[in-house]
PDB file of N, CA and C in Angstrom:
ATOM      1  N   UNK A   1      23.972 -19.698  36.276  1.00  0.00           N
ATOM      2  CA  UNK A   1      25.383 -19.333  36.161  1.00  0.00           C
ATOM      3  C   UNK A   1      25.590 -17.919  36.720  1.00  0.00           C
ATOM      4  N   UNK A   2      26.844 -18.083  37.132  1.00  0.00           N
ATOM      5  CA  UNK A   2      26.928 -16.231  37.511  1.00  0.00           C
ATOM      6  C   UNK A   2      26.628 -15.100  36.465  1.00  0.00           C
ATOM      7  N   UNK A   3      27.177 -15.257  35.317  1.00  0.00           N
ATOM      8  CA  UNK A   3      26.894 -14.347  34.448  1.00  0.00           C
ATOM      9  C   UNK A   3      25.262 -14.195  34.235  1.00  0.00           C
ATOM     10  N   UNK A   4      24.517 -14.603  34.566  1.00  0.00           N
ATOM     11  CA  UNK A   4      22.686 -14.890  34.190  1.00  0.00           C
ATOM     12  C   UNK A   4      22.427 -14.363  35.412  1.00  0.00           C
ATOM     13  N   UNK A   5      23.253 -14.549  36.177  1.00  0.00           N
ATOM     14  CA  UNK A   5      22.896 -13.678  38.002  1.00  0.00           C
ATOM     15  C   UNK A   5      23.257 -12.375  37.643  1.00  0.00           C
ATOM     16  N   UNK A   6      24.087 -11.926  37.110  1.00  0.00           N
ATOM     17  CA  UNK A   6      25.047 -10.452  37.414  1.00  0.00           C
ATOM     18  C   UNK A   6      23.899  -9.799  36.150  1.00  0.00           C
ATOM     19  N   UNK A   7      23.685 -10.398  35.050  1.00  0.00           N
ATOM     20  CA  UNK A   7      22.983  -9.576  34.224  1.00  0.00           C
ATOM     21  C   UNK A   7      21.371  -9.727  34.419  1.00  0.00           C
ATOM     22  N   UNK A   8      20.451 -10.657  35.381  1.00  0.00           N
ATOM     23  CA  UNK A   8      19.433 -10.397  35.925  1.00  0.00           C
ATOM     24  C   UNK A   8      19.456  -9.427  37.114  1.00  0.00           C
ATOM     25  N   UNK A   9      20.412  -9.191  37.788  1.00  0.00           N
ATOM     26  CA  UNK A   9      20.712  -8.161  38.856  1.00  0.00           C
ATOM     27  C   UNK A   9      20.555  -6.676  38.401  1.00  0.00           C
ATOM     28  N   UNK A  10      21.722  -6.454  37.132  1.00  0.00           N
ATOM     29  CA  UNK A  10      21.385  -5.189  36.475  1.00  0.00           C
ATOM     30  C   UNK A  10      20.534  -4.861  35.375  1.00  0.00           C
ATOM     31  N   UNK A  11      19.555  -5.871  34.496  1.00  0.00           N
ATOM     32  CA  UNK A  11      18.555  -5.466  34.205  1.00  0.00           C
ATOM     33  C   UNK A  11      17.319  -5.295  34.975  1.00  0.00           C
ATOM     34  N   UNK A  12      17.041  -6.115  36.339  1.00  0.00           N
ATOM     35  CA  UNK A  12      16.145  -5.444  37.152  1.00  0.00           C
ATOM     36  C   UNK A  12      16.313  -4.418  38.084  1.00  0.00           C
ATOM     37  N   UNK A  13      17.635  -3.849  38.236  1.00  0.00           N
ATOM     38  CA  UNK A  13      17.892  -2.953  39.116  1.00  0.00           C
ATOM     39  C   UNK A  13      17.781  -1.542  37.670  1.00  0.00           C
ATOM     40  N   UNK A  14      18.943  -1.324  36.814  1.00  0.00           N
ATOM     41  CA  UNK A  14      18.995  -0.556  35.968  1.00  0.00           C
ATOM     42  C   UNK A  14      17.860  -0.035  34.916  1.00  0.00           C
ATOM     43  N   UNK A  15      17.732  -1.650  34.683  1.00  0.00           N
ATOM     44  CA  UNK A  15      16.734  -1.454  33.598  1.00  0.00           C
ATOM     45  C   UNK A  15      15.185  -0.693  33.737  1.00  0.00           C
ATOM     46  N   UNK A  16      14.679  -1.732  35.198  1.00  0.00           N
ATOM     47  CA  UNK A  16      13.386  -1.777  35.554  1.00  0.00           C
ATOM     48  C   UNK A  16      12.743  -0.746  36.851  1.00  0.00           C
ATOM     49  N   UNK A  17      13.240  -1.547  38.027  1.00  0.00           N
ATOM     50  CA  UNK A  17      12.972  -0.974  39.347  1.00  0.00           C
ATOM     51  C   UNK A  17      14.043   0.658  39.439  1.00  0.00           C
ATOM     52  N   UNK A  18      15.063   1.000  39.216  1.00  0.00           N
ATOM     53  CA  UNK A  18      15.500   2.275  39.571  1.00  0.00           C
ATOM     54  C   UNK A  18      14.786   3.371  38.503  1.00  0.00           C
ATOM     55  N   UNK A  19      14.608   3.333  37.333  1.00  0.00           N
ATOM     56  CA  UNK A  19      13.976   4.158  36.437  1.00  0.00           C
ATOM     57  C   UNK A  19      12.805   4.127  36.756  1.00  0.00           C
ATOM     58  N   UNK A  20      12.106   3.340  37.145  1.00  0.00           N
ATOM     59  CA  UNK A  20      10.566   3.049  37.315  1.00  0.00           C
ATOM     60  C   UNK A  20      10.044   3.914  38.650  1.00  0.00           C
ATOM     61  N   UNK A  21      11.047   3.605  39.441  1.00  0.00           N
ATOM     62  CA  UNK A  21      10.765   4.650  40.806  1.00  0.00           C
ATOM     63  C   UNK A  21      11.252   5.753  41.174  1.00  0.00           C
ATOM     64  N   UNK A  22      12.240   6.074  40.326  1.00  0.00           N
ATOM     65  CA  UNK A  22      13.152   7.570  40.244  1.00  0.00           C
ATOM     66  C   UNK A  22      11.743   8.406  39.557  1.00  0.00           C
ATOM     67  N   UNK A  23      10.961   7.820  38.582  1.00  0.00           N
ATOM     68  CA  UNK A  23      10.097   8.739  37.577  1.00  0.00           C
ATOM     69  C   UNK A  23       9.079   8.618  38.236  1.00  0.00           C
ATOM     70  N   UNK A  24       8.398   7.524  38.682  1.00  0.00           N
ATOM     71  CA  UNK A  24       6.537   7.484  38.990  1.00  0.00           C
ATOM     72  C   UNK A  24       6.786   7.687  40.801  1.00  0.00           C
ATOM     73  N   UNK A  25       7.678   7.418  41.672  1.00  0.00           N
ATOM     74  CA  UNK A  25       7.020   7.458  43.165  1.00  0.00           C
ATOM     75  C   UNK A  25       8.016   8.611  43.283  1.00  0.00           C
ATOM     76  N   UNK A  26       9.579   8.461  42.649  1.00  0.00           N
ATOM     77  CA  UNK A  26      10.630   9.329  42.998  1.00  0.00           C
ATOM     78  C   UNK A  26       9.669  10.863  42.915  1.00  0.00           C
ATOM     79  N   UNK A  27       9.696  11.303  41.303  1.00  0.00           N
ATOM     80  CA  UNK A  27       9.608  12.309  40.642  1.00  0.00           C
ATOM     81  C   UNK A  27       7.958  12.461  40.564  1.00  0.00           C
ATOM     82  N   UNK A  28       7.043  12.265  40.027  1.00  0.00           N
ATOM     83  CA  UNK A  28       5.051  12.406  39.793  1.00  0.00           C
ATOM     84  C   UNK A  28       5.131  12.304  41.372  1.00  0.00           C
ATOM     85  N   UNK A  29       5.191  11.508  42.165  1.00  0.00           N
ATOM     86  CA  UNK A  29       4.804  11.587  43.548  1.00  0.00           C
ATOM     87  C   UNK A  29       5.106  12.306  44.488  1.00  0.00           C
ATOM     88  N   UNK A  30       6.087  12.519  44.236  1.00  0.00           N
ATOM     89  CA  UNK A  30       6.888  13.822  44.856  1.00  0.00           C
ATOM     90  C   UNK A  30       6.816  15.235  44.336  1.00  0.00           C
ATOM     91  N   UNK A  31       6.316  15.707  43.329  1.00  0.00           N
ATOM     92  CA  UNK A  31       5.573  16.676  42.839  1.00  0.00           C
ATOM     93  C   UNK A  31       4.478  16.936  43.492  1.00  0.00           C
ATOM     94  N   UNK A  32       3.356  15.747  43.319  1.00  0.00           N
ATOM     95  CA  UNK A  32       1.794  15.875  44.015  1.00  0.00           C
ATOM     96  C   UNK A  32       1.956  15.584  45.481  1.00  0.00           C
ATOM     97  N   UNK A  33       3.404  16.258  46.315  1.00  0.00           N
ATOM     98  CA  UNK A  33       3.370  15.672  47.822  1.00  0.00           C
ATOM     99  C   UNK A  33       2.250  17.124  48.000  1.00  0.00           C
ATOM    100  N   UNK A  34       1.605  18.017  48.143  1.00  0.00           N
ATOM    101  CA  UNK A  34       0.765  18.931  48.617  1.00  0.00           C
ATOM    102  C   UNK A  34      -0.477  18.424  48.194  1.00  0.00           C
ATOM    103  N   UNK A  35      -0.704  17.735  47.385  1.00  0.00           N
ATOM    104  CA  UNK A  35      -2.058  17.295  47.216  1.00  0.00           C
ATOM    105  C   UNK A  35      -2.870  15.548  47.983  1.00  0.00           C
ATOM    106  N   UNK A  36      -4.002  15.441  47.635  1.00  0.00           N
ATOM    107  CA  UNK A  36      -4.868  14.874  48.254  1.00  0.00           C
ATOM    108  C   UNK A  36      -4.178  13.485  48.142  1.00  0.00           C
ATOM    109  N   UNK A  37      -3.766  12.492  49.168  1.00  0.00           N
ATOM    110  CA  UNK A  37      -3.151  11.778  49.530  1.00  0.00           C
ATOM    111  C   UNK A  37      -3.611  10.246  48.456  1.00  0.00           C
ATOM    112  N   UNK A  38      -4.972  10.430  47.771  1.00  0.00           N
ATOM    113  CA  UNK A  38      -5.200   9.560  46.766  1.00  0.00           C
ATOM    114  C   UNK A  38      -4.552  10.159  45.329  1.00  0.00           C
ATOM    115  N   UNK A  39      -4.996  10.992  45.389  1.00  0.00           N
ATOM    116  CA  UNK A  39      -4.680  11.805  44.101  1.00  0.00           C
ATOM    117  C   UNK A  39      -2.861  12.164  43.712  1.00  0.00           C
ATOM    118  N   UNK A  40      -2.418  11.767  45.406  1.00  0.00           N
ATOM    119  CA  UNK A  40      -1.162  11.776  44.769  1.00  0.00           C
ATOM    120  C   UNK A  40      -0.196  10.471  44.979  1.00  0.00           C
ATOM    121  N   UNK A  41      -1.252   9.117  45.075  1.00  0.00           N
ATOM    122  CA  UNK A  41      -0.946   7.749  44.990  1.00  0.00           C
ATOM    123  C   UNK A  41      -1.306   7.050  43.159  1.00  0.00           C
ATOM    124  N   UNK A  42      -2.720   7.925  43.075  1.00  0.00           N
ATOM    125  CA  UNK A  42      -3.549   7.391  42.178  1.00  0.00           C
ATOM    126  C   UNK A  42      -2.709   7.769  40.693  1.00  0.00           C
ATOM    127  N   UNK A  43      -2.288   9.212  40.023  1.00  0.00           N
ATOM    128  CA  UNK A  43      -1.691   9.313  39.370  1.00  0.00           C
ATOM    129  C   UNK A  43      -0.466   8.931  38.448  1.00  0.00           C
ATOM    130  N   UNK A  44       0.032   8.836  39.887  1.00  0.00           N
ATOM    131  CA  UNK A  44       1.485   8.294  39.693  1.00  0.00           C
ATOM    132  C   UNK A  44       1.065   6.680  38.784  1.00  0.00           C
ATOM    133  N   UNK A  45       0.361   6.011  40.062  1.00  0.00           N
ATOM    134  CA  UNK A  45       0.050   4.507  39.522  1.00  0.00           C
ATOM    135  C   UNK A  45      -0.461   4.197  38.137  1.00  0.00           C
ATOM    136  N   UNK A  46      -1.169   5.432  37.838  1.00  0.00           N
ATOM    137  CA  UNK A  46      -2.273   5.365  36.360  1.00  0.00           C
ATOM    138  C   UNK A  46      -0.759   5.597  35.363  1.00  0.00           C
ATOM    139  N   UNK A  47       0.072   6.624  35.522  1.00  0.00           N
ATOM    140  CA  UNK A  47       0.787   6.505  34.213  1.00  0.00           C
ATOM    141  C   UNK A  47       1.936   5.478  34.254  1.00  0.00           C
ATOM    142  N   UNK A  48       1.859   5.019  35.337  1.00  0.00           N
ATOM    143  CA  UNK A  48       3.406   3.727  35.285  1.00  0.00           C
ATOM    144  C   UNK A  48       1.861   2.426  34.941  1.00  0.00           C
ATOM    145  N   UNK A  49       1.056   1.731  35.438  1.00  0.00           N
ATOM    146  CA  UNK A  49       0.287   1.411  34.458  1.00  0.00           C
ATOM    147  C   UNK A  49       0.016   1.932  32.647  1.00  0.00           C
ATOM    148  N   UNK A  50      -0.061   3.071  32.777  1.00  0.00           N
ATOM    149  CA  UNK A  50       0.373   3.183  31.164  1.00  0.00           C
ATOM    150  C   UNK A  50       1.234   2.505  30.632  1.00  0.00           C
ATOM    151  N   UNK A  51       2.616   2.664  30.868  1.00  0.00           N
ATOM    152  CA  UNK A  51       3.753   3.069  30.633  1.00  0.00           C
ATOM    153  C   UNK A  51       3.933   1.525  30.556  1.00  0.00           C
ATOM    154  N   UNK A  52       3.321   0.481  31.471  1.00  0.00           N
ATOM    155  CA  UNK A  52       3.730  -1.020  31.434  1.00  0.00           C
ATOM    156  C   UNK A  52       2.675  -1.281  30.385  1.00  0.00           C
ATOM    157  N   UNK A  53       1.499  -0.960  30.360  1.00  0.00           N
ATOM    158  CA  UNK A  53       0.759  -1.174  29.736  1.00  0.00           C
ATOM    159  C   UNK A  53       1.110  -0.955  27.680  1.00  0.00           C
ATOM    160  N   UNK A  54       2.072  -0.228  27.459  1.00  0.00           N
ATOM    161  CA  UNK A  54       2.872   0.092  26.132  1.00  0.00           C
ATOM    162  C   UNK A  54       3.719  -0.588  26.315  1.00  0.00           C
ATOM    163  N   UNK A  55       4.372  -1.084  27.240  1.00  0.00           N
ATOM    164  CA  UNK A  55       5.509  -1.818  27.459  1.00  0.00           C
ATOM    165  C   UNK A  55       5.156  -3.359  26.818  1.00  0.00           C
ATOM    166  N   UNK A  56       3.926  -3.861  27.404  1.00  0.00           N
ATOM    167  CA  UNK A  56       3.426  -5.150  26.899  1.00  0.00           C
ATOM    168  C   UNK A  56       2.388  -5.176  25.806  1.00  0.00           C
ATOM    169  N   UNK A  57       2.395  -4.941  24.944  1.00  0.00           N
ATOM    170  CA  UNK A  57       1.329  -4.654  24.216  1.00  0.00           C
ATOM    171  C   UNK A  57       0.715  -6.025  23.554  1.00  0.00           C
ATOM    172  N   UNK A  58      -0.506  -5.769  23.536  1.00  0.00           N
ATOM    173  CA  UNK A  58      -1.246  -7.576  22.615  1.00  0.00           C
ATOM    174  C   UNK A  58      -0.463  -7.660  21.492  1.00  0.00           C
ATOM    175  N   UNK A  59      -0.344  -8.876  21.290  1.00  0.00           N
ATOM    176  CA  UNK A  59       0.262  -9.052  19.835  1.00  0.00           C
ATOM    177  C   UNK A  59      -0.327 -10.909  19.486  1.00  0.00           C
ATOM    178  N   UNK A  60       0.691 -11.365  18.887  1.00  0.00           N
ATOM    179  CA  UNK A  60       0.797 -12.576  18.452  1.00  0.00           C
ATOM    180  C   UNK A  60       1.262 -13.479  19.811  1.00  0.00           C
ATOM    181  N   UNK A  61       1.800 -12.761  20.649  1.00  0.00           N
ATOM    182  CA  UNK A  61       2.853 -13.921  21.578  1.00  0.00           C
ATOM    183  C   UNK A  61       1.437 -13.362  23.206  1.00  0.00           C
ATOM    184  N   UNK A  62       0.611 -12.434  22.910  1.00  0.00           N
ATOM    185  CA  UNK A  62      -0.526 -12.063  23.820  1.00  0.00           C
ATOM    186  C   UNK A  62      -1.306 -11.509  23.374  1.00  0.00           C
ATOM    187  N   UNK A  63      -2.819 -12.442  23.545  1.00  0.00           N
ATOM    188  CA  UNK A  63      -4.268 -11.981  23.678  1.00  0.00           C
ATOM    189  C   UNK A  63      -3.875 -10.431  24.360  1.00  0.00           C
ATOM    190  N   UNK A  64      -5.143 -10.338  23.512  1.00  0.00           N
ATOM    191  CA  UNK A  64      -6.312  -8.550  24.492  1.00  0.00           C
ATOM    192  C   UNK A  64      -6.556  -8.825  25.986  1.00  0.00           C
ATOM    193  N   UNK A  65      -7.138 -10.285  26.213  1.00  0.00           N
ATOM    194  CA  UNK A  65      -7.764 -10.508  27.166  1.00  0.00           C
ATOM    195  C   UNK A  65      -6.522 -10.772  28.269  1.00  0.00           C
ATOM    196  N   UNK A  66      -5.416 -11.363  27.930  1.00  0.00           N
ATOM    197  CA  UNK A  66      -4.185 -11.473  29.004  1.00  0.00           C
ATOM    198  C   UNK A  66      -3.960 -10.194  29.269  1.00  0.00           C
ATOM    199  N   UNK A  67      -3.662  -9.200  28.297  1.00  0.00           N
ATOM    200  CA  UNK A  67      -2.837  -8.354  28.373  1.00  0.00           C
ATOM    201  C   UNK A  67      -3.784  -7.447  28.912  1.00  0.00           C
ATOM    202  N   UNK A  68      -5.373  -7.314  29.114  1.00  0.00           N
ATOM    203  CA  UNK A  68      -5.836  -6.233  30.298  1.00  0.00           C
ATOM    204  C   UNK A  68      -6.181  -6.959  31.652  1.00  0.00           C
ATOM    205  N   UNK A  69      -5.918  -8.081  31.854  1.00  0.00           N
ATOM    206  CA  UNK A  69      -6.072  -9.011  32.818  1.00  0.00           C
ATOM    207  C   UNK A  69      -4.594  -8.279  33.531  1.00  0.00           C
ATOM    208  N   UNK A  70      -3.155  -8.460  32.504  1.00  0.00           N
ATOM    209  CA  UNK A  70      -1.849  -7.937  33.230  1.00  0.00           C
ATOM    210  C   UNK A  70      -2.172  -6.491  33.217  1.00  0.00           C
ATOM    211  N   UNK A  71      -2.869  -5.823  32.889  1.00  0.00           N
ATOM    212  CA  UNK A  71      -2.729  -3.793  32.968  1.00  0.00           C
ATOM    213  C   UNK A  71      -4.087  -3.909  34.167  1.00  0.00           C
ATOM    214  N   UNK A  72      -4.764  -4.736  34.141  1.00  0.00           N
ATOM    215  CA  UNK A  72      -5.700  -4.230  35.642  1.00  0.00           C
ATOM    216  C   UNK A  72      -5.429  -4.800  36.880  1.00  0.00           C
ATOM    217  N   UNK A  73      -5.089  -6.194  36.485  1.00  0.00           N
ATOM    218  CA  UNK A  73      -4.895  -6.819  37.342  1.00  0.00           C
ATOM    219  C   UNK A  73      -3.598  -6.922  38.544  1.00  0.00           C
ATOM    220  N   UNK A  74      -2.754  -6.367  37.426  1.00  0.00           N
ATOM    221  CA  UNK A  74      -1.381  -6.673  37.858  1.00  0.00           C
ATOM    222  C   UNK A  74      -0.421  -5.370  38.160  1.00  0.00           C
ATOM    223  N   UNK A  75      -0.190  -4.457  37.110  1.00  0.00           N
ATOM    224  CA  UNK A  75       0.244  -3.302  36.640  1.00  0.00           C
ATOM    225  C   UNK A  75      -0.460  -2.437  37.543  1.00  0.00           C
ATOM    226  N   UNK A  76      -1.296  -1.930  37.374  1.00  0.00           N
ATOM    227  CA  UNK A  76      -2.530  -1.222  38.379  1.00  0.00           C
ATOM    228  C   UNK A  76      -2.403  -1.204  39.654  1.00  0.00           C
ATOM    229  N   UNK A  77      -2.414  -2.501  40.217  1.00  0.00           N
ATOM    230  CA  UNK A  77      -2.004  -3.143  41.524  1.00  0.00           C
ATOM    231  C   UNK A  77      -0.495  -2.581  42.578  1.00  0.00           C
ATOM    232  N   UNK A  78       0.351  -2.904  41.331  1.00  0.00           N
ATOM    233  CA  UNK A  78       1.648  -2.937  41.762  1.00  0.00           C
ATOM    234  C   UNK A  78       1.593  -1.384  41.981  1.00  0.00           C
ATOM    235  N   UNK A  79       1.343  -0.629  41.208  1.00  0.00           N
ATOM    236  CA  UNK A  79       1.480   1.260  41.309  1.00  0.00           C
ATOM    237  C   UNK A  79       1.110   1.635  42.202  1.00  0.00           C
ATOM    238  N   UNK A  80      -0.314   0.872  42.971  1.00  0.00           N
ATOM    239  CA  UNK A  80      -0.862   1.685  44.273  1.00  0.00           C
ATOM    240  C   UNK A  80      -0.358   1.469  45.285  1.00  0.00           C
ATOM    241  N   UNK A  81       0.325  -0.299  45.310  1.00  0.00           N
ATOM    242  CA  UNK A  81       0.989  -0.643  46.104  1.00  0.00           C
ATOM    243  C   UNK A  81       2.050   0.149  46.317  1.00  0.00           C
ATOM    244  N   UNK A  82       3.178   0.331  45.408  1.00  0.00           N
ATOM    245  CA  UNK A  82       4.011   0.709  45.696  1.00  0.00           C
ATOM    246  C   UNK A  82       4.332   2.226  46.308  1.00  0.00           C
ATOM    247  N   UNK A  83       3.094   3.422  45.345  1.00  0.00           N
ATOM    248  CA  UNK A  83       2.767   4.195  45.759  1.00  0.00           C
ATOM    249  C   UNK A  83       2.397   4.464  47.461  1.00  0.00           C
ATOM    250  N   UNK A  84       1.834   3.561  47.823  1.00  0.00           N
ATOM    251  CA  UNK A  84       1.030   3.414  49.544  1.00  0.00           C
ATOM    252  C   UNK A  84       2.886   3.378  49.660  1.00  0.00           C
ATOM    253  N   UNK A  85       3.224   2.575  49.661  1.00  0.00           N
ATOM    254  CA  UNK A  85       4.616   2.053  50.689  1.00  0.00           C
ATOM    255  C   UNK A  85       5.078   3.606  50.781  1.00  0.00           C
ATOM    256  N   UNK A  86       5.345   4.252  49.486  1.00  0.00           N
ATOM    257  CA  UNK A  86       6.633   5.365  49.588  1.00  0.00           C
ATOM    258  C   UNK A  86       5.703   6.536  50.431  1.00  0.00           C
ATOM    259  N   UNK A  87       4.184   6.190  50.289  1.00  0.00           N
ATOM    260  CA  UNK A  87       3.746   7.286  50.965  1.00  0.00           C
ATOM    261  C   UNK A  87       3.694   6.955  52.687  1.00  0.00           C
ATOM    262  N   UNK A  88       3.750   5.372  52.960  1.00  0.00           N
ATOM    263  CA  UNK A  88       3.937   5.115  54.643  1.00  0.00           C
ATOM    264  C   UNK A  88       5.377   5.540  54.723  1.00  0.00           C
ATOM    265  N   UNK A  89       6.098   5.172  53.905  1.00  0.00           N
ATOM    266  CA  UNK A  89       7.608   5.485  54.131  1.00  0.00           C
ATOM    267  C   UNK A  89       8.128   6.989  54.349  1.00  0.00           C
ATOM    268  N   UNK A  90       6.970   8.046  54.425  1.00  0.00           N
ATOM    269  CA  UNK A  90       7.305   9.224  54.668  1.00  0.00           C
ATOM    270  C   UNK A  90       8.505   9.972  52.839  1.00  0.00           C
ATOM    271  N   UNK A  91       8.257   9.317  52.601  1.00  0.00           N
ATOM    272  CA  UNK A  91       8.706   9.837  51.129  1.00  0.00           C
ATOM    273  C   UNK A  91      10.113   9.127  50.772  1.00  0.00           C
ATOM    274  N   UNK A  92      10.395   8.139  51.610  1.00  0.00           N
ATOM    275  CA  UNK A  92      11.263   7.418  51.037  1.00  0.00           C
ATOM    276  C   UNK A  92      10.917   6.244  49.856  1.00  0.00           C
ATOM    277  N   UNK A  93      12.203   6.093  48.788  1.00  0.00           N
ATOM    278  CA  UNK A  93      12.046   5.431  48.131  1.00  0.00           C
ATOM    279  C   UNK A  93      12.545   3.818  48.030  1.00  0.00           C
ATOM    280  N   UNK A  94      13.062   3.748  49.027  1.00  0.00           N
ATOM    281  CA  UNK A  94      13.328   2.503  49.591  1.00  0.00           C
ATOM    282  C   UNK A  94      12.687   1.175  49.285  1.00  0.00           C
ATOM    283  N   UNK A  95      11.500   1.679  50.417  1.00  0.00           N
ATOM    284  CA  UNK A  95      10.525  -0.159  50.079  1.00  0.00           C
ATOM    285  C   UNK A  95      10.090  -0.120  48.944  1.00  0.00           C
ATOM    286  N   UNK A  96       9.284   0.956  48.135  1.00  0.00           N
ATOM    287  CA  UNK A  96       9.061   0.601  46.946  1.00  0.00           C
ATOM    288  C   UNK A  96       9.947   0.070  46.032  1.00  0.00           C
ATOM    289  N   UNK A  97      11.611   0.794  45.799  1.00  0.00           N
ATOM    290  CA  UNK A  97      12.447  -0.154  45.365  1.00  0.00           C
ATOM    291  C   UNK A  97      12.967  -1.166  45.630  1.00  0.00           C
ATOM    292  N   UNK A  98      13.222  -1.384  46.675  1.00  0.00           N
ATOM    293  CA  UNK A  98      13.042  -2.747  46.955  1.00  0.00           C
ATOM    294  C   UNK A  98      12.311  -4.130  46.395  1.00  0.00           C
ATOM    295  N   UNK A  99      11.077  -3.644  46.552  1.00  0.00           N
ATOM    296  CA  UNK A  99       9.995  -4.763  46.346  1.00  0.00           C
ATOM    297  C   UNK A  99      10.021  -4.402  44.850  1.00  0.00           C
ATOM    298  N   UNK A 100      10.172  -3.485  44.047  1.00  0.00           N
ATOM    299  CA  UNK A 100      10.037  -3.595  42.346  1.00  0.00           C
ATOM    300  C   UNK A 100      11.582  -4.227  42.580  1.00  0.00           C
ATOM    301  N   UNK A 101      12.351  -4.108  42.749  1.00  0.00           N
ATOM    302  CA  UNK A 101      13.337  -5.115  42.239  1.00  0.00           C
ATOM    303  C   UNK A 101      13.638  -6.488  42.599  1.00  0.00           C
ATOM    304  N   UNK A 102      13.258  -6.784  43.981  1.00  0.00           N
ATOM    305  CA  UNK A 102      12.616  -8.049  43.918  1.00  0.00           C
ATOM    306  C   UNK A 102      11.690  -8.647  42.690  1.00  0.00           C
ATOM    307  N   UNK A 103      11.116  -8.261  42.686  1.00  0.00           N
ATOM    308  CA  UNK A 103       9.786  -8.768  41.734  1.00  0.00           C
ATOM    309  C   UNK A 103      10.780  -8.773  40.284  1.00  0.00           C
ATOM    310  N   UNK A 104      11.173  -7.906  39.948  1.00  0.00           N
ATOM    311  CA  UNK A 104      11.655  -8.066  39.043  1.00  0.00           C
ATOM    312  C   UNK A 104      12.860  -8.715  38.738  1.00  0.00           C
ATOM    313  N   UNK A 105      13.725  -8.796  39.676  1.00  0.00           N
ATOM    314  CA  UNK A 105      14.852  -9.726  39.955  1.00  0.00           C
ATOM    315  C   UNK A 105      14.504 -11.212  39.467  1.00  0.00           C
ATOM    316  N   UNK A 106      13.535 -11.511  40.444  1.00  0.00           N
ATOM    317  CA  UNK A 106      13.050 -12.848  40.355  1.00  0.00           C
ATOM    318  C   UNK A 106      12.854 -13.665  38.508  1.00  0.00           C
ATOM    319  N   UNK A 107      11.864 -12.441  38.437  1.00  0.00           N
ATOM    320  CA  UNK A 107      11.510 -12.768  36.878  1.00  0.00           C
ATOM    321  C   UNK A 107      12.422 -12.539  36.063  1.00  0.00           C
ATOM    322  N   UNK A 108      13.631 -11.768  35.688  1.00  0.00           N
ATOM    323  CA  UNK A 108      14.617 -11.890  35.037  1.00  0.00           C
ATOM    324  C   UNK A 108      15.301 -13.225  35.307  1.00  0.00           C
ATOM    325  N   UNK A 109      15.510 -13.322  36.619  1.00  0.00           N
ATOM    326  CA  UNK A 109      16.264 -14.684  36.101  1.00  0.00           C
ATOM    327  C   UNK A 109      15.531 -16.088  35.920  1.00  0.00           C
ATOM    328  N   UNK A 110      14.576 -15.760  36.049  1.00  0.00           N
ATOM    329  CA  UNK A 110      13.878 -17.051  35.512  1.00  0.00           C
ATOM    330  C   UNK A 110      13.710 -17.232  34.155  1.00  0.00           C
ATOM    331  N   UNK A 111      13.422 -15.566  33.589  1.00  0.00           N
ATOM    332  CA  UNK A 111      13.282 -15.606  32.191  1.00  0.00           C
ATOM    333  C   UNK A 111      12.301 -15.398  31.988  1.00  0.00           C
ATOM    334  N   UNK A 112      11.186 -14.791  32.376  1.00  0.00           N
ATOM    335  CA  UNK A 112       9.551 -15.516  32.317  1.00  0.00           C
ATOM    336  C   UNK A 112       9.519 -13.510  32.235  1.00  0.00           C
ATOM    337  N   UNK A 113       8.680 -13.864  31.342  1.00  0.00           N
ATOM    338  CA  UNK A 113       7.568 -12.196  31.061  1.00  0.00           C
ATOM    339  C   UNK A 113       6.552 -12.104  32.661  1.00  0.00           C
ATOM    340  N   UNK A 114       6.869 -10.370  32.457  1.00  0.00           N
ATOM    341  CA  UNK A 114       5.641 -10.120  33.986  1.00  0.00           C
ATOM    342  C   UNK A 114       4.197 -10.348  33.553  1.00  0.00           C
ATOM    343  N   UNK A 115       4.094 -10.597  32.356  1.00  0.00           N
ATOM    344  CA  UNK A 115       2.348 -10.846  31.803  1.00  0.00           C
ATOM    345  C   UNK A 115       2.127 -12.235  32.155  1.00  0.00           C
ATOM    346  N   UNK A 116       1.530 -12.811  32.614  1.00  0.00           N
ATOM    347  CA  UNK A 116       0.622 -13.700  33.110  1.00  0.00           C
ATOM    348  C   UNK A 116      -0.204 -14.318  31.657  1.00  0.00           C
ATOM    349  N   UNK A 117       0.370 -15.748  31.338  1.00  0.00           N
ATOM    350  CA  UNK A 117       0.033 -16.394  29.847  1.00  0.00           C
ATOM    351  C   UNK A 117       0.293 -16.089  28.786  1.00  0.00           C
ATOM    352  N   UNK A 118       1.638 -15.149  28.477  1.00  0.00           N
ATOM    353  CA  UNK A 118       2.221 -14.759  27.473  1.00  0.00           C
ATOM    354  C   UNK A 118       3.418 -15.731  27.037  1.00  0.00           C
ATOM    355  N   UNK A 119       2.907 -16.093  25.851  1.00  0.00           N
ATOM    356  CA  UNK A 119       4.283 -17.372  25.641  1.00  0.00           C
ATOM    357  C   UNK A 119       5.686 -17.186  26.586  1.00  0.00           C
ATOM    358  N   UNK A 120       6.424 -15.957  26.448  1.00  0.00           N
ATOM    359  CA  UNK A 120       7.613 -15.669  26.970  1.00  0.00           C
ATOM    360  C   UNK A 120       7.408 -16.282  28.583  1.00  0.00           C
ATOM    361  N   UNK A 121       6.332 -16.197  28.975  1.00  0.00           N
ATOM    362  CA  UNK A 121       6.409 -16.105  30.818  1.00  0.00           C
ATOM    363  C   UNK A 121       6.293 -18.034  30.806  1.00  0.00           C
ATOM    364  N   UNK A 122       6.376 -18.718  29.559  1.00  0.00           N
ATOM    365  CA  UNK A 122       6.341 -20.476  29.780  1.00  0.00           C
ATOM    366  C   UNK A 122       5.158 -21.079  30.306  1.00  0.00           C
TER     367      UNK A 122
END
């Protein structure tokens, strides 16, 4: 329905992908632009991995074992990735937002959790 479109649009734009990259590639990455070109991919990625990593925490609805499968596998992944893009992008924040709101677009409106075998994700 439209309304499930308009409010998956602005919880992955508002909620997810613009805060997520204003703070870890916008703001941490753009701080460490004078430093060592890992060190200022790697950081950034380690605390937005945190940060998802508190976001999903094990519980009843997710194992230990899903939930560091989603913080290494997945979470981890996405930070360096996205990190590399804004750093090919010459310090734009563009493709990285982009592609986090894709990703996250998608999964809002499907409904499905970004953890991989967590009841919510079906």
């Amino acid at each position: 329905t439209p309304d499930r479109m308009v409010f998956a649009f602005a919880l992955a734009l508002a909620g997810t992908a613009l805060p997520e990259e204003l703070l870890f590639r916008g703001y941490l990455q753009g701080s460490l632009e004078r430093r060592n070109r890992w060190l200022r991919i790697g950081l950034p990625a380690l605390a937005f991995t945190g940060a998802r990593a508190l976001r999903h925490l094990p519980g009843t609805d997710l194992s230990f074992d899903r939930w560091l499968l989603y913080v290494l596998g997945v979470a981890f992944p996405l930070g360096v990735a996205w990190g590399v893009m804004r750093d090919l992008a010459r310090g734009s924040l563009w493709p990285s937002l982009t592609s986090n709101f894709l990703l996250e677009f998608g999964r809002a409106l499907a409904g499905a959790s970004p953890v991989p075998g967590s009841a919510a994700s079906g």
